[in-house]
PDB file of N, CA and C in Angstrom:
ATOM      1  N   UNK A   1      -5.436 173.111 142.462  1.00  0.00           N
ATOM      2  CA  UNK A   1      -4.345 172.228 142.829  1.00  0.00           C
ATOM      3  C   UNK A   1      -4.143 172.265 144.336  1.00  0.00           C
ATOM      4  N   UNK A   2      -3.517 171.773 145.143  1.00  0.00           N
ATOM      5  CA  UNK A   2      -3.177 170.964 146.279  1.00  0.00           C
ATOM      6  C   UNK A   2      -1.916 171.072 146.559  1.00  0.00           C
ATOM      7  N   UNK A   3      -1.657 171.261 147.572  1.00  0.00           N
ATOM      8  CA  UNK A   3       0.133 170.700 148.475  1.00  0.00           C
ATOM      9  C   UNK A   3       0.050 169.512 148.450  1.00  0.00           C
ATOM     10  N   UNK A   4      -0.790 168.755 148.861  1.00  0.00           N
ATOM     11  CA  UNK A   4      -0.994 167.381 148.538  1.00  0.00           C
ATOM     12  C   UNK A   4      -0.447 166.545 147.235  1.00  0.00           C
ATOM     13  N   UNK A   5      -0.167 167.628 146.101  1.00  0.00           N
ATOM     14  CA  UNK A   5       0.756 166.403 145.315  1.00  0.00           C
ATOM     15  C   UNK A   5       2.062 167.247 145.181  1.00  0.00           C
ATOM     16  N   UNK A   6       2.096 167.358 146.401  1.00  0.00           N
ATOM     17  CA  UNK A   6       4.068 168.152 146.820  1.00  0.00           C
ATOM     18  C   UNK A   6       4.762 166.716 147.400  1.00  0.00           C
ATOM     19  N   UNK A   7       5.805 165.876 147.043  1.00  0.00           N
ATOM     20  CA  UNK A   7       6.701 165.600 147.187  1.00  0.00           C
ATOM     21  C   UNK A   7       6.991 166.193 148.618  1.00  0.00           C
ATOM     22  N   UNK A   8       7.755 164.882 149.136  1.00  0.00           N
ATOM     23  CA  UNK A   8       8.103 165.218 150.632  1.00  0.00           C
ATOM     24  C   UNK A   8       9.682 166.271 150.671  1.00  0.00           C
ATOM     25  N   UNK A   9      10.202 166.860 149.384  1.00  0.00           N
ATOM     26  CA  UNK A   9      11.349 167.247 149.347  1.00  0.00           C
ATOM     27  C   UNK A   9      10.786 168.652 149.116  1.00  0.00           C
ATOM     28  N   UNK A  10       9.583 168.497 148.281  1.00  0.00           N
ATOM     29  CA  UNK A  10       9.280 169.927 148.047  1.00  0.00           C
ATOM     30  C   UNK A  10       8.322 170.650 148.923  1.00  0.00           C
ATOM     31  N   UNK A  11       7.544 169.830 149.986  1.00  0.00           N
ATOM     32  CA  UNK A  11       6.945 170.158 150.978  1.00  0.00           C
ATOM     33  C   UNK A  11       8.240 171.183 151.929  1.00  0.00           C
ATOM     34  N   UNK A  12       9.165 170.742 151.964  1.00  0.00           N
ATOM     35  CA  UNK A  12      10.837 170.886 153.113  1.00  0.00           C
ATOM     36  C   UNK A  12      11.128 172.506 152.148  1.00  0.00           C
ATOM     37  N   UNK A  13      10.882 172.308 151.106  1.00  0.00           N
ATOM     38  CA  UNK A  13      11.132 173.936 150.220  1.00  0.00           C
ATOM     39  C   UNK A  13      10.217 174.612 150.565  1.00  0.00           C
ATOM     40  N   UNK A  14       9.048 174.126 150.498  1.00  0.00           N
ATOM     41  CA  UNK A  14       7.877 175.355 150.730  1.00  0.00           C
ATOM     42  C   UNK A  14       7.554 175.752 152.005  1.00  0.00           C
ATOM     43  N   UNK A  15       8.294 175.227 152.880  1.00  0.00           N
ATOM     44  CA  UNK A  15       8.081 175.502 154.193  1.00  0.00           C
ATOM     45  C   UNK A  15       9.397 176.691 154.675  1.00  0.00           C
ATOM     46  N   UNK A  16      10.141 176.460 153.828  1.00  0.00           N
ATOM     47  CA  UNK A  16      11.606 177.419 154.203  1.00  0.00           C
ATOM     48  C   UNK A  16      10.940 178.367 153.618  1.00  0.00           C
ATOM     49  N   UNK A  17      10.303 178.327 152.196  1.00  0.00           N
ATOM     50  CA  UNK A  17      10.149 179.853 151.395  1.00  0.00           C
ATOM     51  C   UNK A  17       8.803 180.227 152.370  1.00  0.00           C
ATOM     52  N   UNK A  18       8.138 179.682 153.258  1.00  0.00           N
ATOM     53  CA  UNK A  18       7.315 180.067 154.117  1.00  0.00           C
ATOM     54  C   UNK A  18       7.780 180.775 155.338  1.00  0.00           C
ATOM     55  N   UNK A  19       9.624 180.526 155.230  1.00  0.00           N
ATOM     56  CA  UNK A  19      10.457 181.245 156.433  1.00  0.00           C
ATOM     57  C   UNK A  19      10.427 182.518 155.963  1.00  0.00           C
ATOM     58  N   UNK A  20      10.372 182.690 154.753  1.00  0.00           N
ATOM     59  CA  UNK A  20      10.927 183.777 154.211  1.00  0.00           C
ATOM     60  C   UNK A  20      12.253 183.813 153.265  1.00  0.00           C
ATOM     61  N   UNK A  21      12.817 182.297 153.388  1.00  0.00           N
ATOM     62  CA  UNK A  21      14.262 181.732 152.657  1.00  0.00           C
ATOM     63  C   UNK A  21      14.278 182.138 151.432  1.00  0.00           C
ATOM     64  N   UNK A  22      15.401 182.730 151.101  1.00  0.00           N
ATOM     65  CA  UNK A  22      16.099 182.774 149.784  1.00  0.00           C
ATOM     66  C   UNK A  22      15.822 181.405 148.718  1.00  0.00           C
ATOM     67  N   UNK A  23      16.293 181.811 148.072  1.00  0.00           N
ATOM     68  CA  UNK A  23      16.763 180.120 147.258  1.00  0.00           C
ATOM     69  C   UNK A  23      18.364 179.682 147.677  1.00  0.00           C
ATOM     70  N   UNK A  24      18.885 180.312 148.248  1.00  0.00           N
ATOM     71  CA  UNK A  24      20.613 180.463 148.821  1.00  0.00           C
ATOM     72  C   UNK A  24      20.238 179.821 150.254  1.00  0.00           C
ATOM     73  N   UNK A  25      19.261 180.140 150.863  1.00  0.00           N
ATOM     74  CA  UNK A  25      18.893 180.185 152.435  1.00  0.00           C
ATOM     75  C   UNK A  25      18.442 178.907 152.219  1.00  0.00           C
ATOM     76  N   UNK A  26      17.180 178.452 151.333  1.00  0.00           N
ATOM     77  CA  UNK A  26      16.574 177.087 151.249  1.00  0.00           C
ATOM     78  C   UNK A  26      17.932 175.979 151.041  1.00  0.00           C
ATOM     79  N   UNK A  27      18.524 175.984 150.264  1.00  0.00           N
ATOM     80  CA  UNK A  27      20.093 175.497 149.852  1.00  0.00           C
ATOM     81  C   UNK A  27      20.760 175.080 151.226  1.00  0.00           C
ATOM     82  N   UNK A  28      20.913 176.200 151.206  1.00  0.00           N
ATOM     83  CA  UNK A  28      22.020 175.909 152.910  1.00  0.00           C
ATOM     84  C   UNK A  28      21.195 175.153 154.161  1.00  0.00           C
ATOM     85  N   UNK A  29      19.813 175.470 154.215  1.00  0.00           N
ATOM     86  CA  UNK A  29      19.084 174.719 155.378  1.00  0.00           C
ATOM     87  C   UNK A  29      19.065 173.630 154.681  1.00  0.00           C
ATOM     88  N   UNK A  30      18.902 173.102 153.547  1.00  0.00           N
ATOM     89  CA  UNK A  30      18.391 171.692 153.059  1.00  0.00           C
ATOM     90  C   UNK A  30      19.362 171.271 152.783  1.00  0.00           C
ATOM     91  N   UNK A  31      20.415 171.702 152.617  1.00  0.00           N
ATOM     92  CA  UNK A  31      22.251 171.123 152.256  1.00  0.00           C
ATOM     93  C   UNK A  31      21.483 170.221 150.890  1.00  0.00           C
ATOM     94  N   UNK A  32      21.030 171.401 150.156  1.00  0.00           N
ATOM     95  CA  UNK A  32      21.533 171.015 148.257  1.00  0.00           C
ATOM     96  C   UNK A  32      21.994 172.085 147.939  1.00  0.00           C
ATOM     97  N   UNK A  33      21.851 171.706 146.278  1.00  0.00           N
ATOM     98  CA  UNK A  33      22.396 173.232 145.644  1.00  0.00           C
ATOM     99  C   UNK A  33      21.308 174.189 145.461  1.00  0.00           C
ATOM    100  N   UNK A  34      21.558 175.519 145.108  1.00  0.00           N
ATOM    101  CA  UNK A  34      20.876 176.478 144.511  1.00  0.00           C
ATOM    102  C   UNK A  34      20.119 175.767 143.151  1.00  0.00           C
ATOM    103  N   UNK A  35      20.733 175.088 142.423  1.00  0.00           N
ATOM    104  CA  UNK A  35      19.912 174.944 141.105  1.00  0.00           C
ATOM    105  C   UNK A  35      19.137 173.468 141.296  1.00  0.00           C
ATOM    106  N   UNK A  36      18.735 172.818 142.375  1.00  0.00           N
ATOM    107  CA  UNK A  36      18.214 171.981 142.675  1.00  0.00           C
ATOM    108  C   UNK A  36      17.347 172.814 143.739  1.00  0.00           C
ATOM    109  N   UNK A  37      17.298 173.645 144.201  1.00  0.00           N
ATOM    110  CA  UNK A  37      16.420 174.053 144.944  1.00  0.00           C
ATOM    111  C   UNK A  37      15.342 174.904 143.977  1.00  0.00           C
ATOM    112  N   UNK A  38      15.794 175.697 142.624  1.00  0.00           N
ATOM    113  CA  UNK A  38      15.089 176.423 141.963  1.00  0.00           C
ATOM    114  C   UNK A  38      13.963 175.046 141.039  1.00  0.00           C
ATOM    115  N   UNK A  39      14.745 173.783 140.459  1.00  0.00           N
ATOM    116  CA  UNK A  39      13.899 173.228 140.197  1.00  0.00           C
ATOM    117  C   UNK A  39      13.026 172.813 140.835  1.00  0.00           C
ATOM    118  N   UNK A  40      13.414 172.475 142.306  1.00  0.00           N
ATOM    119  CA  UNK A  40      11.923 172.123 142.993  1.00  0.00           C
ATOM    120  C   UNK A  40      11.220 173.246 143.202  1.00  0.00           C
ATOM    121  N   UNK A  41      11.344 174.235 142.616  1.00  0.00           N
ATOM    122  CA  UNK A  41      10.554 175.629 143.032  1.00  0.00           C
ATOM    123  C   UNK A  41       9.668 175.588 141.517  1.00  0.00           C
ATOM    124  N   UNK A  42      10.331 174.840 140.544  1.00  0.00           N
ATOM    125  CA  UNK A  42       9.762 175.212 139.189  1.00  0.00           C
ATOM    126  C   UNK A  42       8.933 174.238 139.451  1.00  0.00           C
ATOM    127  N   UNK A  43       8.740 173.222 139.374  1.00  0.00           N
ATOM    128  CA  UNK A  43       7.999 171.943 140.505  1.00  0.00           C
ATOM    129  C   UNK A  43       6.997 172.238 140.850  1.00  0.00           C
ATOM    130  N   UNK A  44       7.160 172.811 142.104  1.00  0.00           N
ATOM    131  CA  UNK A  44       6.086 173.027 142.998  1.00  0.00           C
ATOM    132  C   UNK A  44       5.470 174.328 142.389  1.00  0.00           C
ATOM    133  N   UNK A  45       5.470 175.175 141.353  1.00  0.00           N
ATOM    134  CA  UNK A  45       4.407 176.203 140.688  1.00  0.00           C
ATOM    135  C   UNK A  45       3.838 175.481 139.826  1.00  0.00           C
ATOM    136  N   UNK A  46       4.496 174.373 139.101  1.00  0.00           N
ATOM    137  CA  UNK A  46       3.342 173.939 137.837  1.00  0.00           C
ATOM    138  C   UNK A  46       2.613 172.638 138.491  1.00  0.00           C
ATOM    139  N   UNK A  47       2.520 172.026 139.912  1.00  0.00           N
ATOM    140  CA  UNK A  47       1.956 171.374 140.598  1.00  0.00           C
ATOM    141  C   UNK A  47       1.140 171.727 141.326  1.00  0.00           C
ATOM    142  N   UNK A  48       1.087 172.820 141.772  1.00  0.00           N
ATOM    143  CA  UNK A  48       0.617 174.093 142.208  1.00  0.00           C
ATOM    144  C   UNK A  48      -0.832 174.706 141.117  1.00  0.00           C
ATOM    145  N   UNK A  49      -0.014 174.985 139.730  1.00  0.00           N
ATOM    146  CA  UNK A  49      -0.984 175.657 138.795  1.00  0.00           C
ATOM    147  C   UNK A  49      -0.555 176.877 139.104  1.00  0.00           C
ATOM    148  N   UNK A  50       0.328 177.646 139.149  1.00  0.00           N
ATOM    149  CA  UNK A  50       0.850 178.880 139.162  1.00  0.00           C
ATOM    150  C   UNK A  50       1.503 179.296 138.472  1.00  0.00           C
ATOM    151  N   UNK A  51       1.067 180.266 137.103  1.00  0.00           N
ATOM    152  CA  UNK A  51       1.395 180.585 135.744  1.00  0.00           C
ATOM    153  C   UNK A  51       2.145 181.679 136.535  1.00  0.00           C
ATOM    154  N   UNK A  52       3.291 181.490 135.288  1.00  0.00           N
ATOM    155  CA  UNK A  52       3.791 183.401 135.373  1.00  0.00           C
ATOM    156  C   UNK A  52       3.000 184.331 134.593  1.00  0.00           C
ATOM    157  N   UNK A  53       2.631 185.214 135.193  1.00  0.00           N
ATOM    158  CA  UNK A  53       1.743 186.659 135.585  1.00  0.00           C
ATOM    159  C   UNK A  53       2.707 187.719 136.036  1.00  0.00           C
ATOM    160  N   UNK A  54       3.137 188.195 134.728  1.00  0.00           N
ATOM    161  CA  UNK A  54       4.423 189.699 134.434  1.00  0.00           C
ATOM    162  C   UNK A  54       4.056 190.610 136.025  1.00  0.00           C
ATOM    163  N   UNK A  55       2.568 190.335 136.708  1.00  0.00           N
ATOM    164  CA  UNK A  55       2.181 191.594 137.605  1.00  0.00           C
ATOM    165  C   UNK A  55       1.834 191.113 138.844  1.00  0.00           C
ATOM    166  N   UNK A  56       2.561 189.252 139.210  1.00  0.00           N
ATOM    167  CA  UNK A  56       2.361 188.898 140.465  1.00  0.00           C
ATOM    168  C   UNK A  56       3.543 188.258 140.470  1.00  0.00           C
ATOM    169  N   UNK A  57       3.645 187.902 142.236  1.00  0.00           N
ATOM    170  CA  UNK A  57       4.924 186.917 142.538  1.00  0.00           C
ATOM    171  C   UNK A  57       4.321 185.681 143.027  1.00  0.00           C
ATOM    172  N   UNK A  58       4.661 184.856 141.521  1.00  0.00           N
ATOM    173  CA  UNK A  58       4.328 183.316 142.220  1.00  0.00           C
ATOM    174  C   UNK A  58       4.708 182.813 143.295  1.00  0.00           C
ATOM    175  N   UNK A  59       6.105 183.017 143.955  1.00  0.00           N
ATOM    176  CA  UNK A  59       6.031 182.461 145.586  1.00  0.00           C
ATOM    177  C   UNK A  59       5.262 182.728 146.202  1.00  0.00           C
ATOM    178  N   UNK A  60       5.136 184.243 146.368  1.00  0.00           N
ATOM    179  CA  UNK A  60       4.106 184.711 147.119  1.00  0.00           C
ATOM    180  C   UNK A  60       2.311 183.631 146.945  1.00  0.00           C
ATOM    181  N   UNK A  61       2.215 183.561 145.781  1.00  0.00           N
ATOM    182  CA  UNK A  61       0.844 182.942 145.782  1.00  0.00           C
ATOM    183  C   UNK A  61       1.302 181.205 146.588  1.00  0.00           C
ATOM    184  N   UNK A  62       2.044 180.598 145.679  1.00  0.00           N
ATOM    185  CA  UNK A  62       2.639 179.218 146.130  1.00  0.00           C
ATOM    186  C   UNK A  62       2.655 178.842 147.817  1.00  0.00           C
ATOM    187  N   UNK A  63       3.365 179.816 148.599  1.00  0.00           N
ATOM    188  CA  UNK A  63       3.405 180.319 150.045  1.00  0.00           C
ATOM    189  C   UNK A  63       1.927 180.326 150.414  1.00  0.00           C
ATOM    190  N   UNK A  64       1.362 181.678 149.824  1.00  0.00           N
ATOM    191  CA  UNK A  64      -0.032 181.476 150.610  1.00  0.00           C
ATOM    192  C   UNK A  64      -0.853 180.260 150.256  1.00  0.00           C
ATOM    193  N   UNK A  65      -0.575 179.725 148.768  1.00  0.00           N
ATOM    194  CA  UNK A  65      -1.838 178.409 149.012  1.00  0.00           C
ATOM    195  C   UNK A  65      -0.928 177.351 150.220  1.00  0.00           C
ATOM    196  N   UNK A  66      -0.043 177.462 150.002  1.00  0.00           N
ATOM    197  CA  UNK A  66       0.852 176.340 151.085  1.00  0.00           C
ATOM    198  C   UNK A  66       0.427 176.554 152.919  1.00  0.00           C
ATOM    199  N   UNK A  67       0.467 178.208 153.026  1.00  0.00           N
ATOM    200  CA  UNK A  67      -0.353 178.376 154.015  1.00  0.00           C
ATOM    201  C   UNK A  67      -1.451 177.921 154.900  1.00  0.00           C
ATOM    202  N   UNK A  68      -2.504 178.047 153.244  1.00  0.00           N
ATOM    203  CA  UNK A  68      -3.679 177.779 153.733  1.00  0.00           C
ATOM    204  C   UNK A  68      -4.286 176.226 153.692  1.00  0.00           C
ATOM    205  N   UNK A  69      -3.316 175.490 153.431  1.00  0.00           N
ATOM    206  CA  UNK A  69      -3.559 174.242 153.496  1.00  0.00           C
ATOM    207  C   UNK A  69      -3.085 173.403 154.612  1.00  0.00           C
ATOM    208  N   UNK A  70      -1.838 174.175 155.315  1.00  0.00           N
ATOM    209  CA  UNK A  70      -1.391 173.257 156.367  1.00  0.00           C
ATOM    210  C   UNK A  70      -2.059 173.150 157.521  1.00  0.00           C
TER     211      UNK A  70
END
């Protein structure tokens, strides 16, 4: 999968959780809510292709493919 089929709202998320942003922090820089920021987070992992795995942190992966694409 690709950043390339990220939405220009969820590109603006993955770049904060690339700050290091909370989901509280992404919220307040993007002036939405917390539970609109978690869905575009649920979003951007299954657009992504990033299963939950009990023994990794999907941001963390989400971040680095977002990384390595920009």
């Amino acid at each position: 999968s690709s950043i390339a089929e990220l939405s220009p709202r969820e590109l603006e998320v993955m770049a904060a959780m690339a700050e290091g942003k909370s989901n509280r922090g992404i919220a307040e820089a993007l002036v939405i809510s917390v539970p609109a920021v978690e869905k575009h987070i649920t979003r951007i992992l299954g657009k992504l292709g990033i299963d939950d795995v009990g023994t990794e942190h999907r941001r963390v992966h989400a971040v680095l493919t977002y990384l390595r694409e920009i």
